[in-house]
C-alpha atoms as a PDB file:
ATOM      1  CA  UNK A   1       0.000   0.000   0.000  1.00  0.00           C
ATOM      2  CA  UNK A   2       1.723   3.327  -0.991  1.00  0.00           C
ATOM      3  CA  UNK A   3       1.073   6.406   0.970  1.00  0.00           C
ATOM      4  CA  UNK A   4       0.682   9.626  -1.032  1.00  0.00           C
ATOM      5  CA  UNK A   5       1.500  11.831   1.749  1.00  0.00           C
ATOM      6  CA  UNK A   6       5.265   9.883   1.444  1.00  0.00           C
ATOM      7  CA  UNK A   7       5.483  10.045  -2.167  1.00  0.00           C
ATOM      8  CA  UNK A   8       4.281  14.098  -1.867  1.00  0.00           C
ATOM      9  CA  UNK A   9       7.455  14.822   0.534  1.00  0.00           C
ATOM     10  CA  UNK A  10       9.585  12.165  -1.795  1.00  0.00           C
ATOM     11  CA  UNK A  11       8.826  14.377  -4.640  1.00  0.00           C
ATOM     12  CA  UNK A  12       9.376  17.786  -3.014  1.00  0.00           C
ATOM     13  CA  UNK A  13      12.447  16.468  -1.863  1.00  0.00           C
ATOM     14  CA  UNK A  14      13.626  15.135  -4.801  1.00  0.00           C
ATOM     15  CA  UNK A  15      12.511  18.454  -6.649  1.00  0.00           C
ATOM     16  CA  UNK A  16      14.216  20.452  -3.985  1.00  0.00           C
ATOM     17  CA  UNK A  17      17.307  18.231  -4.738  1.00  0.00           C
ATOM     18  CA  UNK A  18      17.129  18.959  -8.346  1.00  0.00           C
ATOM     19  CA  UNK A  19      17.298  22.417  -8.033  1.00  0.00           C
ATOM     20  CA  UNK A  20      20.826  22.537  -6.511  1.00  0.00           C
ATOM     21  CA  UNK A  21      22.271  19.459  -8.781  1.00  0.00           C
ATOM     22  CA  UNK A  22      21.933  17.070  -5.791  1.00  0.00           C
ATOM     23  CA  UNK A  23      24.957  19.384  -3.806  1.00  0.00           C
ATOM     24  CA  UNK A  24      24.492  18.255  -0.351  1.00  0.00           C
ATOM     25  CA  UNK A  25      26.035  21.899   1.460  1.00  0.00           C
ATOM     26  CA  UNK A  26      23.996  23.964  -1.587  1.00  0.00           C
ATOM     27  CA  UNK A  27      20.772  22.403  -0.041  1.00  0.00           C
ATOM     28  CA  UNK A  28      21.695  23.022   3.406  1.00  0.00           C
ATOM     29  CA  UNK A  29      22.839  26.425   2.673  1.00  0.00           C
ATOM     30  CA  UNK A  30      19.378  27.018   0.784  1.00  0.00           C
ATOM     31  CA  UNK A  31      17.363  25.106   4.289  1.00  0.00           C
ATOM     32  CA  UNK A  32      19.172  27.616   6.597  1.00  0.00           C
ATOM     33  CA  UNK A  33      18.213  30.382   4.765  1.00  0.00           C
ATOM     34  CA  UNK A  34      14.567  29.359   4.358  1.00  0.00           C
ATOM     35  CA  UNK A  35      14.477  29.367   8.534  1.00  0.00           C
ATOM     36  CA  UNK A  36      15.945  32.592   8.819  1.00  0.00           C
ATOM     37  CA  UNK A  37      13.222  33.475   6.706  1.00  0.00           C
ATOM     38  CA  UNK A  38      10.954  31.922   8.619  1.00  0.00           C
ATOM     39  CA  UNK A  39      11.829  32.801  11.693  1.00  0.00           C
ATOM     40  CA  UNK A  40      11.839  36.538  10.743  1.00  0.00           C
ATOM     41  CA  UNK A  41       8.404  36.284   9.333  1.00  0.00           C
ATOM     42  CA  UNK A  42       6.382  34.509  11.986  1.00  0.00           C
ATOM     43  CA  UNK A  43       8.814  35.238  14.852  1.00  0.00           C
ATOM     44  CA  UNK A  44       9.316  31.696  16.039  1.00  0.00           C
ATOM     45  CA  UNK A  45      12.784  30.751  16.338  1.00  0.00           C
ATOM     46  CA  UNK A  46      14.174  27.558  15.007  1.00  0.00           C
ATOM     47  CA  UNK A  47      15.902  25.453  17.809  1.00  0.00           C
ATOM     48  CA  UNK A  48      18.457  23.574  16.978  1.00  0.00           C
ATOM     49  CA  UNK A  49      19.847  20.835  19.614  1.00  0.00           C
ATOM     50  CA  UNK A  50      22.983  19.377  20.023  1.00  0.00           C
ATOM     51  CA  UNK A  51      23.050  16.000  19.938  1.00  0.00           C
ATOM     52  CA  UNK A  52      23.316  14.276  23.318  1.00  0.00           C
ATOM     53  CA  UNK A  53      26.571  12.178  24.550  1.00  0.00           C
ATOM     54  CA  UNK A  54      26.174   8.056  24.909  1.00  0.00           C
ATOM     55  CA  UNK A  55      27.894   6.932  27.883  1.00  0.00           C
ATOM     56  CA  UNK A  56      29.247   3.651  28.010  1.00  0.00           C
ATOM     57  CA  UNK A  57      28.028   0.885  30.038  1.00  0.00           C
ATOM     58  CA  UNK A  58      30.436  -1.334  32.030  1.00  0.00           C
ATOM     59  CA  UNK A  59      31.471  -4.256  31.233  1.00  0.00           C
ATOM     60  CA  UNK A  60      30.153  -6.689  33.900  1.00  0.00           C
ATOM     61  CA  UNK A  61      30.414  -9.974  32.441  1.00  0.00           C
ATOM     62  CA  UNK A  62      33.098 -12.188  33.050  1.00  0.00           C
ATOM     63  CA  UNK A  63      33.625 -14.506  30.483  1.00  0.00           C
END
């Protein structure tokens, strides 16, 4: 069963994609912007978060 709500954001990605000849730091570049933009015109900051440290667990088998 295909969702069309996937295949819409599929396509806008892949449109979106297309537009900057698939150039991974062009589309980032162009995503940062559109916040700004955003953020200036409905006054809602973007946050971004930092991505959280993984702590180890001890090893307390002994095999």
């Amino acid at each position: 069963m295909k969702d069309h709500i996937i295949n819409e954001v599929r396509q806008a990605r892949m449109s979106h994609a297309q537009q900057f000849n698939f150039d991974l730091q062009a589309i980032c570049k162009d995503l940062k912007k559109k916040e700004k933009e955003y953020e200036k015109k409905y006054g809602h900051a973007i946050k971004t978060l930092h991505p959280k440290s993984i702590r180890m667990a001890k090893n307390t088998s002994s095999i």
